[in-house]
C-alpha atoms as a PDB file:
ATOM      1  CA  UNK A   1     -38.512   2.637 -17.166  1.00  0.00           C
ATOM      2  CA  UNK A   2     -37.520  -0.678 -19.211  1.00  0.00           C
ATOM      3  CA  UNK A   3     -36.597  -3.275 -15.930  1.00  0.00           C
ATOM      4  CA  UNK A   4     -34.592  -5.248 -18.387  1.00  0.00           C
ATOM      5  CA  UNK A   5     -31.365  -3.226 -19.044  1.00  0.00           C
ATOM      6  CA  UNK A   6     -28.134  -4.960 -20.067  1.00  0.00           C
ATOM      7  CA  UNK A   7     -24.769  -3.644 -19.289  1.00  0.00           C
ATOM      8  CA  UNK A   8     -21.455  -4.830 -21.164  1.00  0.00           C
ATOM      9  CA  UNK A   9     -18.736  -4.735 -18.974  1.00  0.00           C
ATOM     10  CA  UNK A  10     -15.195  -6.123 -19.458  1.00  0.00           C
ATOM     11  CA  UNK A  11     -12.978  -7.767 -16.729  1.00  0.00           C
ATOM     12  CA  UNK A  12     -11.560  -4.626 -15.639  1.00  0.00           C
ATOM     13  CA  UNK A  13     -14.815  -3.204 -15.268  1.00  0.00           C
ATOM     14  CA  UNK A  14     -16.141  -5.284 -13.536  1.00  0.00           C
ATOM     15  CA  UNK A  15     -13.038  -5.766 -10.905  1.00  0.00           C
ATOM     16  CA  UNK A  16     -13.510  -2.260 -10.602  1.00  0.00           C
ATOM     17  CA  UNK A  17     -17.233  -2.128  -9.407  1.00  0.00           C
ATOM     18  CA  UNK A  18     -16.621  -4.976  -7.241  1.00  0.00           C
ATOM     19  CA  UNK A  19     -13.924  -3.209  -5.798  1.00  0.00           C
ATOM     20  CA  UNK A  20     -15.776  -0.260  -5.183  1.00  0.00           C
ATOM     21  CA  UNK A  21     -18.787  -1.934  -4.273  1.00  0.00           C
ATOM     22  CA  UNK A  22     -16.594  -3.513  -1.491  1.00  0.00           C
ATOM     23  CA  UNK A  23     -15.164  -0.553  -0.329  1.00  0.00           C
ATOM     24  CA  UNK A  24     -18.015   1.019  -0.075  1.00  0.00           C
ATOM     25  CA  UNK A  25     -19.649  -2.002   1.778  1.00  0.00           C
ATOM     26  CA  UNK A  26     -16.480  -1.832   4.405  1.00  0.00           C
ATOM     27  CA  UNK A  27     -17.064   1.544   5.034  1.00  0.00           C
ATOM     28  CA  UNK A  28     -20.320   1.338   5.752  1.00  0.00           C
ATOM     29  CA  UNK A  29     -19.593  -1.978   8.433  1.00  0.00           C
ATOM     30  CA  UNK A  30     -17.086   0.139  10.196  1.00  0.00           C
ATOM     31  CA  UNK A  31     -14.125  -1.516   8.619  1.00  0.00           C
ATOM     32  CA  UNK A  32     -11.035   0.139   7.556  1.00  0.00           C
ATOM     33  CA  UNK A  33     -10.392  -1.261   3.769  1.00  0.00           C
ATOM     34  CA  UNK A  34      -6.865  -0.254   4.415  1.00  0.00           C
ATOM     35  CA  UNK A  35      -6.049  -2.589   7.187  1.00  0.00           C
ATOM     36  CA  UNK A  36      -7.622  -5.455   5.298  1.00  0.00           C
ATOM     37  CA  UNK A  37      -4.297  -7.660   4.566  1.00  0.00           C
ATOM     38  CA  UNK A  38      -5.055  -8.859   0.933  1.00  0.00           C
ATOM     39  CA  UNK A  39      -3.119  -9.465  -2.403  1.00  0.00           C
ATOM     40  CA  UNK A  40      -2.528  -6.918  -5.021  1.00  0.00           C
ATOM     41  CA  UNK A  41      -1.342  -7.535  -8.323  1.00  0.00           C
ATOM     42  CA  UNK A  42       1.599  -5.064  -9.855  1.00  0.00           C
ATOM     43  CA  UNK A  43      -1.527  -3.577 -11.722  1.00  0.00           C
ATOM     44  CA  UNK A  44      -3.821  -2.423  -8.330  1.00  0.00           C
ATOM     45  CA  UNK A  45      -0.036  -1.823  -6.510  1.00  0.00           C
ATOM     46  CA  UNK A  46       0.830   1.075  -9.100  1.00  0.00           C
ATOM     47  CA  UNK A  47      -2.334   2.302  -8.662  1.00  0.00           C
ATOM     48  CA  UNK A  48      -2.068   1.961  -5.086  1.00  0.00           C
ATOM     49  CA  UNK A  49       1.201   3.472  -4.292  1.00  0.00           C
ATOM     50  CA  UNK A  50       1.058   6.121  -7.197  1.00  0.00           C
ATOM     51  CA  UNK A  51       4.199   4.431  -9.178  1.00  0.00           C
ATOM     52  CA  UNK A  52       4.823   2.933 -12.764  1.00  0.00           C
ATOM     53  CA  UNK A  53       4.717  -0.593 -13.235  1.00  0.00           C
ATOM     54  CA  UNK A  54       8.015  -0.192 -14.303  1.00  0.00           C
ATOM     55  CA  UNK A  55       9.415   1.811 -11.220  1.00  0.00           C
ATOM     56  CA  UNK A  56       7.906  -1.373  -9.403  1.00  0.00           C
ATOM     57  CA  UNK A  57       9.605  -3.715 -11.223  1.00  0.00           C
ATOM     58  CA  UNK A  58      12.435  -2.104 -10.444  1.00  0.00           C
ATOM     59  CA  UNK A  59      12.589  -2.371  -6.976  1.00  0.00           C
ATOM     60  CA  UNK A  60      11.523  -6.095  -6.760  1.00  0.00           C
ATOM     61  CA  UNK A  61      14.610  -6.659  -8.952  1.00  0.00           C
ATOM     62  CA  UNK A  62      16.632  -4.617  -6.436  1.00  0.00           C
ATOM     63  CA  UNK A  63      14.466  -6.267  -3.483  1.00  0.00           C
ATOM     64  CA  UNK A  64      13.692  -2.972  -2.149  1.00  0.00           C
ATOM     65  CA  UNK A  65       9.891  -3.782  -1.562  1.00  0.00           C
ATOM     66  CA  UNK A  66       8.688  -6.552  -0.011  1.00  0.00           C
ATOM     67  CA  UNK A  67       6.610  -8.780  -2.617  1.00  0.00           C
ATOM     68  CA  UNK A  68       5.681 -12.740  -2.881  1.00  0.00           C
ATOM     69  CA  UNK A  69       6.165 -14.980  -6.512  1.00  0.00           C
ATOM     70  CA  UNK A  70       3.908 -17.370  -7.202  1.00  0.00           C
ATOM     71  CA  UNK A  71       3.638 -17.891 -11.321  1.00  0.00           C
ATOM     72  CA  UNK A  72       3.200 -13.726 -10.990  1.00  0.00           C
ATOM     73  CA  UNK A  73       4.174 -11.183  -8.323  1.00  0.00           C
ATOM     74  CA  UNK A  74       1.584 -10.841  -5.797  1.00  0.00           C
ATOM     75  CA  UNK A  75       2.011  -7.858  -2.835  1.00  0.00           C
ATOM     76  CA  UNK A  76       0.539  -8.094   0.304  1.00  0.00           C
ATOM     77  CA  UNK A  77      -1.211  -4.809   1.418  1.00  0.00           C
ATOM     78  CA  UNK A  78       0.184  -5.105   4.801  1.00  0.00           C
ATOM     79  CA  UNK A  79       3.537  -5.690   3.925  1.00  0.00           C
ATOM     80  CA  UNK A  80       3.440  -2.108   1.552  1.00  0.00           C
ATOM     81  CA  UNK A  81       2.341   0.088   4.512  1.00  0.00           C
ATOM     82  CA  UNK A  82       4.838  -1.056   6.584  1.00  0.00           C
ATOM     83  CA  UNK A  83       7.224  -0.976   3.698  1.00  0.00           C
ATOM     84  CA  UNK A  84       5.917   3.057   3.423  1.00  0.00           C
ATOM     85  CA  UNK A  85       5.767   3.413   6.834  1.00  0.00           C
ATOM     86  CA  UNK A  86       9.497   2.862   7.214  1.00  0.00           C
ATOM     87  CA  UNK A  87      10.742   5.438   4.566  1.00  0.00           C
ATOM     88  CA  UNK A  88       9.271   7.837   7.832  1.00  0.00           C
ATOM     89  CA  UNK A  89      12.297  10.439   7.946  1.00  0.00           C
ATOM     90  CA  UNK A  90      13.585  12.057  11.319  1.00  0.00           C
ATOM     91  CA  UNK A  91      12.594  15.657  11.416  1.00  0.00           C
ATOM     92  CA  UNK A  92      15.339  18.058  12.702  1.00  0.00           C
ATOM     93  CA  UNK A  93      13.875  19.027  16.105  1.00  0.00           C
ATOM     94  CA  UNK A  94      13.644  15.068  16.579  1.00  0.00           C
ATOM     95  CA  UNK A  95      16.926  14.302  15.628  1.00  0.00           C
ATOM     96  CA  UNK A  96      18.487  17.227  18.527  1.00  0.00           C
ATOM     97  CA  UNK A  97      16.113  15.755  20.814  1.00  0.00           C
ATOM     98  CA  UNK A  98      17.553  12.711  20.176  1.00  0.00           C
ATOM     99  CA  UNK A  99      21.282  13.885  20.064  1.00  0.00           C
ATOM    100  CA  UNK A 100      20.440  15.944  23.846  1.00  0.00           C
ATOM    101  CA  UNK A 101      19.444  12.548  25.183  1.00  0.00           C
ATOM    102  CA  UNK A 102      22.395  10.972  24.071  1.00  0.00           C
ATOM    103  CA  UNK A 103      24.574  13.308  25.384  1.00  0.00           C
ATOM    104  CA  UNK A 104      22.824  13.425  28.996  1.00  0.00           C
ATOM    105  CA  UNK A 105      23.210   9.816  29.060  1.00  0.00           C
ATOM    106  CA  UNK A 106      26.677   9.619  28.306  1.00  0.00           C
ATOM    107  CA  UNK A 107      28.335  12.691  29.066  1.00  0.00           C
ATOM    108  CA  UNK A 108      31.973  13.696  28.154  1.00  0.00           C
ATOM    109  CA  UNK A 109      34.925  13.089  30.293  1.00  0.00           C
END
């Protein structure tokens, strides 16, 4: 086995080992990489969140998703699961639960 083996790598590779690398190094510490608040670009968001660059550039122009300017967008992790979080939609049992309460609370006169 020759100890002297060269890899080329370019940027992109090599964010994406160390990325890995550090995941894998979280996990192994006991540390959620999710609730890690760091900075994505639009470029690790869309991966992220499953969504076109595009579709993302959409919704900063329409300020639907919370995001930070600096030179280039930036996106806080934290700031996109709560952002997720708060699409959450009321299921149907929830929402008669919710109506019932209501309704014991203030009843009709």
């Amino acid at each position: 086995m020759n100890k002297n083996q060269f890899f080329l790598m370019d940027d992109n590779a090599i964010n994406e080992l160390v990325n890995r690398i550090t995941d894998k190094l979280n996990l192994s510490l006991g540390r959620d990489p999710l609730q890690e608040d760091e900075f994505m670009t639009i470029d690790e968001l869309a991966k992220f969140i499953s969504m076109t660059k595009g579709s993302i550039y959409g919704l900063v122009h329409k300020n639907d998703i919370p995001y930070h300017k600096k030179g280039k967008l930036y996106f806080l992790k934290s700031e996109i699961m709560d952002w997720i979080k708060s699409g959450k939609r009321e299921t149907k049992s929830t929402l008669h639960e919710k109506a019932d309460e209501y309704l014991l609370k203030n009843p009709f006169n």
